[in-house]
C-alpha atoms as a PDB file:
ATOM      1  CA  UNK A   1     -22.134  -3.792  42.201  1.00  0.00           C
ATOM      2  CA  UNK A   2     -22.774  -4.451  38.415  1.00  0.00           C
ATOM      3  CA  UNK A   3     -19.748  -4.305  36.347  1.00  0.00           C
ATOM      4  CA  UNK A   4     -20.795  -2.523  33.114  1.00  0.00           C
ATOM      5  CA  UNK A   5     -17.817  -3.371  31.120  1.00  0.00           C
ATOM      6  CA  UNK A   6     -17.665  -6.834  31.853  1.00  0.00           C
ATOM      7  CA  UNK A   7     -21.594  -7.283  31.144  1.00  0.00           C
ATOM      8  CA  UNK A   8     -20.914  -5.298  27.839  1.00  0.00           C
ATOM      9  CA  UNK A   9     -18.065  -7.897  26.825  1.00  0.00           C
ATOM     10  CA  UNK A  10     -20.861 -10.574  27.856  1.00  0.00           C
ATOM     11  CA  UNK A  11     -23.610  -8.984  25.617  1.00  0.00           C
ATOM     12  CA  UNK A  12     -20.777  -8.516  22.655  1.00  0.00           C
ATOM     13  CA  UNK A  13     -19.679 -12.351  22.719  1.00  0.00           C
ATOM     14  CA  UNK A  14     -23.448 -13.423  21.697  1.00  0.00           C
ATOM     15  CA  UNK A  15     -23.951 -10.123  19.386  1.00  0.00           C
ATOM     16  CA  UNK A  16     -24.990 -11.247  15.928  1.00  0.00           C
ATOM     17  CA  UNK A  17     -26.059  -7.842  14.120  1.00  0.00           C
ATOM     18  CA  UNK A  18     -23.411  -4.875  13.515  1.00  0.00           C
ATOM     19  CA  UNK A  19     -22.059  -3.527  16.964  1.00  0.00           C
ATOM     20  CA  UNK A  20     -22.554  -0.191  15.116  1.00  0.00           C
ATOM     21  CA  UNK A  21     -26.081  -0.796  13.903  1.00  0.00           C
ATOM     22  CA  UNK A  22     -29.535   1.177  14.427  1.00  0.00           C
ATOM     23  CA  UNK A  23     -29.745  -1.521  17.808  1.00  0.00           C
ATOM     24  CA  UNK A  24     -26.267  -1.442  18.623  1.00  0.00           C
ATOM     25  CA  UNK A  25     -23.969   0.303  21.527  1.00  0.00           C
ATOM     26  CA  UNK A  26     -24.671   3.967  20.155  1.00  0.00           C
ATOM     27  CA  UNK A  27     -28.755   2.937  21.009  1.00  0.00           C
ATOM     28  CA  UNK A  28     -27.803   1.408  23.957  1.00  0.00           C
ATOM     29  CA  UNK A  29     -25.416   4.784  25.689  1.00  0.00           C
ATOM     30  CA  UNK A  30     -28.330   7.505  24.281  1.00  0.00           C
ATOM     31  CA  UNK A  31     -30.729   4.757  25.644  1.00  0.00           C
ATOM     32  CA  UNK A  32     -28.830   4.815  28.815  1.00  0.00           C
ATOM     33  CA  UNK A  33     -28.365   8.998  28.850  1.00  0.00           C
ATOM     34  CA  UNK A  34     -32.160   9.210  28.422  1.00  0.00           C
ATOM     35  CA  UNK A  35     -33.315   6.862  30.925  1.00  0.00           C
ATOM     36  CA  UNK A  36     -30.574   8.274  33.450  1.00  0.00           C
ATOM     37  CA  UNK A  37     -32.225  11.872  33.051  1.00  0.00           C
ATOM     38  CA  UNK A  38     -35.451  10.434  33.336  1.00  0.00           C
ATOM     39  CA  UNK A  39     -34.649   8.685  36.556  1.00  0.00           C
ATOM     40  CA  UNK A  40     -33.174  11.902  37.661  1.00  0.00           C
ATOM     41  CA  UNK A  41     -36.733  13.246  37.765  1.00  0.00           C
ATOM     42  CA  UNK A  42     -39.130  10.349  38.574  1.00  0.00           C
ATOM     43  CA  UNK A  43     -36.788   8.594  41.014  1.00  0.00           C
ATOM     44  CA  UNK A  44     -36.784   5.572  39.044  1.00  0.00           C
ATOM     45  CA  UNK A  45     -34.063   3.021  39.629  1.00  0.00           C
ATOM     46  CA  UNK A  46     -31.080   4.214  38.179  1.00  0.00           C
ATOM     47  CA  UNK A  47     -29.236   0.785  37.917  1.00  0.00           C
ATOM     48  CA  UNK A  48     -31.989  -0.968  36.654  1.00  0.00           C
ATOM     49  CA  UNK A  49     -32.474   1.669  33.982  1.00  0.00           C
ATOM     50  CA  UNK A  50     -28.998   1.827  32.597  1.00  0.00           C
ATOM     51  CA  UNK A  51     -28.745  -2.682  32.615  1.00  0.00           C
ATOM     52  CA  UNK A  52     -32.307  -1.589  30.772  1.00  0.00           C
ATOM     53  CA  UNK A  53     -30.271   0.216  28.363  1.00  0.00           C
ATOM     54  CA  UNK A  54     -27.874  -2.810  27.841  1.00  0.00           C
ATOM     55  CA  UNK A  55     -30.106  -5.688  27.189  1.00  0.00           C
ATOM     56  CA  UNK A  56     -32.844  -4.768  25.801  1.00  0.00           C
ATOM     57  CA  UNK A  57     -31.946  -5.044  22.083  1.00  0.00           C
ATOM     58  CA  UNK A  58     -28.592  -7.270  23.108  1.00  0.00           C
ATOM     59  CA  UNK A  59     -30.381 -10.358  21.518  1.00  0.00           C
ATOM     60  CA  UNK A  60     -31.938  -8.846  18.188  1.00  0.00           C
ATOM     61  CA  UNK A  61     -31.870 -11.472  15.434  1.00  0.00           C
ATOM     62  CA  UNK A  62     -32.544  -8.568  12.668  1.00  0.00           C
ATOM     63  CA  UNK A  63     -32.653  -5.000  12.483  1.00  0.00           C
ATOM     64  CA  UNK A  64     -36.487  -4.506  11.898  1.00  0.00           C
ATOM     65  CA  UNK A  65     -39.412  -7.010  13.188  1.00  0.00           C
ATOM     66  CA  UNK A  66     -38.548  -8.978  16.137  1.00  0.00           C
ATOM     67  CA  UNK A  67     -41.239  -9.644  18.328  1.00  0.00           C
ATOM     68  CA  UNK A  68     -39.257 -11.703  20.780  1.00  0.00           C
ATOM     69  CA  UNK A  69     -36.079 -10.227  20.769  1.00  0.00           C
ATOM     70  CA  UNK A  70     -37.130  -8.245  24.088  1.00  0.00           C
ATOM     71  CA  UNK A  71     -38.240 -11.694  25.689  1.00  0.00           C
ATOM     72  CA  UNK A  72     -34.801 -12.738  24.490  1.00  0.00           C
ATOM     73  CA  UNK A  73     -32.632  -9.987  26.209  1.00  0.00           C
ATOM     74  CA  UNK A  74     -34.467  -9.577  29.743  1.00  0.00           C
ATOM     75  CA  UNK A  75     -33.614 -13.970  29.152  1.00  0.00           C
ATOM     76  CA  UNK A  76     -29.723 -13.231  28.824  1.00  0.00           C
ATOM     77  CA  UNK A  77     -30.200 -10.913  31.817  1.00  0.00           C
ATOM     78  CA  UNK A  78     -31.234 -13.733  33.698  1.00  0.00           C
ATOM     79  CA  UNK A  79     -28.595 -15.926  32.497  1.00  0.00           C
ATOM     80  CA  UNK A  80     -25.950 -13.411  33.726  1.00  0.00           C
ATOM     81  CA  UNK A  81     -27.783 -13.682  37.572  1.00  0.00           C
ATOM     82  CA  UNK A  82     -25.232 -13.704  40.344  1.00  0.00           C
ATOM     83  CA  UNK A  83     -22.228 -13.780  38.009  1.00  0.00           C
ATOM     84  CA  UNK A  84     -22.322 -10.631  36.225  1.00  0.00           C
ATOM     85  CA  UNK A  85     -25.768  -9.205  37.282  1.00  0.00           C
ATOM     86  CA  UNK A  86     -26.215  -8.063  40.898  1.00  0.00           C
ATOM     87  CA  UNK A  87     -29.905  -7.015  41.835  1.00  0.00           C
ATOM     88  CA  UNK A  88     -32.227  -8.280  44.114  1.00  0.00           C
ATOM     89  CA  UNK A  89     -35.083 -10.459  42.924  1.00  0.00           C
ATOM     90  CA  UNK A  90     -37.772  -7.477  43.014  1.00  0.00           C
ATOM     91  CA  UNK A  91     -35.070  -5.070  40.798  1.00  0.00           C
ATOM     92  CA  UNK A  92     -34.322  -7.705  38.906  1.00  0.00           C
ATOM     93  CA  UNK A  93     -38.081  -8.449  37.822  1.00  0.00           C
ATOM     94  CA  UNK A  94     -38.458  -4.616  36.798  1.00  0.00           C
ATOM     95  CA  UNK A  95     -35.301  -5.118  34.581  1.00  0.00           C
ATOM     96  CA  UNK A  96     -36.497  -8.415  33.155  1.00  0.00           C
ATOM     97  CA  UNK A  97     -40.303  -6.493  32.515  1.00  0.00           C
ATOM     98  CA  UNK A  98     -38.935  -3.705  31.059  1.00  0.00           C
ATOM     99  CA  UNK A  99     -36.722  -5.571  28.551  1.00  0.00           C
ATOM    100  CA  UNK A 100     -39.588  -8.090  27.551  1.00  0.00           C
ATOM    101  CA  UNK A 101     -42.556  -5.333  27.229  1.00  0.00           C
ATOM    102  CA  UNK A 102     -40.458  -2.683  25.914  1.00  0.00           C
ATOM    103  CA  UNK A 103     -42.155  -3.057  22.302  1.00  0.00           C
ATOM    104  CA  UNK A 104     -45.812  -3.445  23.839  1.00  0.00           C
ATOM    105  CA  UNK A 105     -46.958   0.140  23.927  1.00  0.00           C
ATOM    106  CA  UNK A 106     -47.610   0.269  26.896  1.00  0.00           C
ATOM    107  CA  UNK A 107     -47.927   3.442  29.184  1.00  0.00           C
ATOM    108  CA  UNK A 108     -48.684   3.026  32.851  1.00  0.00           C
ATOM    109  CA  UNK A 109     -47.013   0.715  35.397  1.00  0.00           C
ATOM    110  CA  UNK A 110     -43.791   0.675  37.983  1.00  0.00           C
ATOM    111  CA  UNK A 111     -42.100   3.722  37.615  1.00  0.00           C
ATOM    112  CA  UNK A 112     -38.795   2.563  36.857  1.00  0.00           C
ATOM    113  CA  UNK A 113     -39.853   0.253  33.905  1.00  0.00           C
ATOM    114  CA  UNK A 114     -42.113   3.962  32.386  1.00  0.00           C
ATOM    115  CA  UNK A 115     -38.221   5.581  32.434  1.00  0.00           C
ATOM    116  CA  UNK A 116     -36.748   2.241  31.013  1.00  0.00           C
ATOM    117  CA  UNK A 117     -39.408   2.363  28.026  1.00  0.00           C
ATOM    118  CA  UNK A 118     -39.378   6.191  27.155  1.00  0.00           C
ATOM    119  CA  UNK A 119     -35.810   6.056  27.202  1.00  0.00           C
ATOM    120  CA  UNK A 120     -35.919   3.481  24.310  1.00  0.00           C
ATOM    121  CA  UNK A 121     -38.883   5.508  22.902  1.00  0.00           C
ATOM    122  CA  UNK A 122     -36.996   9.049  22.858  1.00  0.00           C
ATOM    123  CA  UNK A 123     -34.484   7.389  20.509  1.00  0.00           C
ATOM    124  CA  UNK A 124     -36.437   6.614  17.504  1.00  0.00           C
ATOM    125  CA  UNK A 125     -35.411   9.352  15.646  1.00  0.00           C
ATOM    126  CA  UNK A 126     -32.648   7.551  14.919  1.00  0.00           C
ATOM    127  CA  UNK A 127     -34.817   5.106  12.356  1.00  0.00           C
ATOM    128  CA  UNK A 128     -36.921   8.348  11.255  1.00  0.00           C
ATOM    129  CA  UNK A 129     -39.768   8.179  13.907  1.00  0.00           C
ATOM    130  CA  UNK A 130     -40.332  11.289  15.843  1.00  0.00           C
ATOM    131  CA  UNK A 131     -41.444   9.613  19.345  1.00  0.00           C
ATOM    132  CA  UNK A 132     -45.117  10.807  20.246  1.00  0.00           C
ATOM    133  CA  UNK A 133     -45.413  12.592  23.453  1.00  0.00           C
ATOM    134  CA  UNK A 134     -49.088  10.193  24.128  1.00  0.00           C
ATOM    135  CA  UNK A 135     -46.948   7.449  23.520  1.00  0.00           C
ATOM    136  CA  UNK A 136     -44.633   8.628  26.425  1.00  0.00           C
ATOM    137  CA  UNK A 137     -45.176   7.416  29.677  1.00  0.00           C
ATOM    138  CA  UNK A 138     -43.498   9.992  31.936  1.00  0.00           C
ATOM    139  CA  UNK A 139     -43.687  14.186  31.871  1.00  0.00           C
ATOM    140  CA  UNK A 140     -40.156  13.489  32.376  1.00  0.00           C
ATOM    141  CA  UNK A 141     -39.659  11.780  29.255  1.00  0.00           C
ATOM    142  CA  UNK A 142     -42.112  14.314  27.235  1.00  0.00           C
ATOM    143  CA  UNK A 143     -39.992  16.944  28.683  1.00  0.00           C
ATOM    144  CA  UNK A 144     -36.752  15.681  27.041  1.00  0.00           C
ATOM    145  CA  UNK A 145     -38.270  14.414  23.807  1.00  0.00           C
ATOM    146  CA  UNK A 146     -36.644  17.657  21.730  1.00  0.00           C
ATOM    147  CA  UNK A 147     -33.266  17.527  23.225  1.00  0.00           C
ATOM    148  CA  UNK A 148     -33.503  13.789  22.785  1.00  0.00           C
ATOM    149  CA  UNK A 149     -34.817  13.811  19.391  1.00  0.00           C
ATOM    150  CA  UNK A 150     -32.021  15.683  18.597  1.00  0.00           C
ATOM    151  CA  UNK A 151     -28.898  13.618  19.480  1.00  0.00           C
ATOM    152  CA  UNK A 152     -30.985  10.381  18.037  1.00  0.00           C
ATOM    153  CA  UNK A 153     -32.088  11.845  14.428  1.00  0.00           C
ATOM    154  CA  UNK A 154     -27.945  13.125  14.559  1.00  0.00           C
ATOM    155  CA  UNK A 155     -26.490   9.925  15.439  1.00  0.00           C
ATOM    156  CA  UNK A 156     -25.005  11.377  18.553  1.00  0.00           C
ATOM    157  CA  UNK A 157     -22.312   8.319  20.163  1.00  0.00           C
ATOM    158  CA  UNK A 158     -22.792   8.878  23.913  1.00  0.00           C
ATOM    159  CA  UNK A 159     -18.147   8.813  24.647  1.00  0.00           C
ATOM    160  CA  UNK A 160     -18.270   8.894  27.781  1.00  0.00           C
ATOM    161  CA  UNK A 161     -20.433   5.849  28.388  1.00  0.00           C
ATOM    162  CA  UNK A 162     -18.678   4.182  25.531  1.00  0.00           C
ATOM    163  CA  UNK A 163     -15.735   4.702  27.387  1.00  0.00           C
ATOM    164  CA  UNK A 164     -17.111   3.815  30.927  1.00  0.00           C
ATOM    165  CA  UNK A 165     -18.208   0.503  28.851  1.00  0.00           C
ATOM    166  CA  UNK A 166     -14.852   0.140  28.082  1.00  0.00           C
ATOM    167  CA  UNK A 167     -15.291   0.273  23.983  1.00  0.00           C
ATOM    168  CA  UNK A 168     -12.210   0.834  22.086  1.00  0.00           C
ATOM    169  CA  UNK A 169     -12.080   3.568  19.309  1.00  0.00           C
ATOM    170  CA  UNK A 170     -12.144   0.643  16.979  1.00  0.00           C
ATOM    171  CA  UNK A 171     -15.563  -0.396  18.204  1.00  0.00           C
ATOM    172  CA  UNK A 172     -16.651   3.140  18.768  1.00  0.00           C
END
């Protein structure tokens, strides 16, 4: 069982942009909501979607171009193996492909890595980019992208994952 506070504390100690920034925690919980909805739906892997959610963008150097910051955060995932990250090696090399590609483009593939990248994709609105429904890879995901939309463009903060993360109002 994956401990989702403790890997948050993890990701936090090694965090060098603002927790609250465009890539921080408030990403990472709608990233998390969406792919959880998605997975609802598609029957991806729900645990490997929501560590999705965690690492992808835990390694950013910079808030805009990073090409291998999603290299970078499916490497930390690794790192955390067997100490803080419980999945088997086949789960764990859908997380480690989702975090690395998640920037590609890409479209088709494993279903669980599709709801890992449109629920990254569905929260663009928060830098001003309405998400594409072609550039979605799931009906699932084109069938949230309003509602989604919607709590990105606003800024929504996700509480009750916050919470279940174990953030503090001062981080929140």
């Amino acid at each position: 069982m994956n401990d989702h506070a403790e890997i948050l504390k993890a990701i936090l100690d090694g965090y060098t942009l603002n927790v609250r920034g465009i890539h921080g925690v408030f990403h990472w919980a709608r990233v998390l909501e969406n792919g959880l909805e998605i997975a609802k739906v598609t029957g991806a892997d729900a645990e490997v979607t929501a560590l999705f959610a965690m690492f992808h963008d835990s390694r950013r150097l910079n808030e805009s171009r990073d090409h291998k910051h999603g290299l970078r955060g499916g490497d930390f995932a690794r790192s955390l193996r067997d100490n803080l990250v419980h999945l088997d090696d086949d789960r764990f090399e859908l997380l480690y492909e989702a975090c690395q590609k998640h920037t590609d483009g890409q479209t088709s593939g494993n279903p669980t890595v599709l709801a890992c990248w449109d629920a990254d994709r569905l929260d663009l609105g928060r830098v001003g980019i309405m998400p594409e429904p072609h550039r979605l890879c799931t009906d699932a995901g084109r069938n949230l992208l309003e509602w989604a939309n919607q709590r990105a463009v606003n800024g929504y903060k996700p509480t009750e994952v916050l919470r279940a993360w174990g953030m503090s109002k001062a981080h929140a």
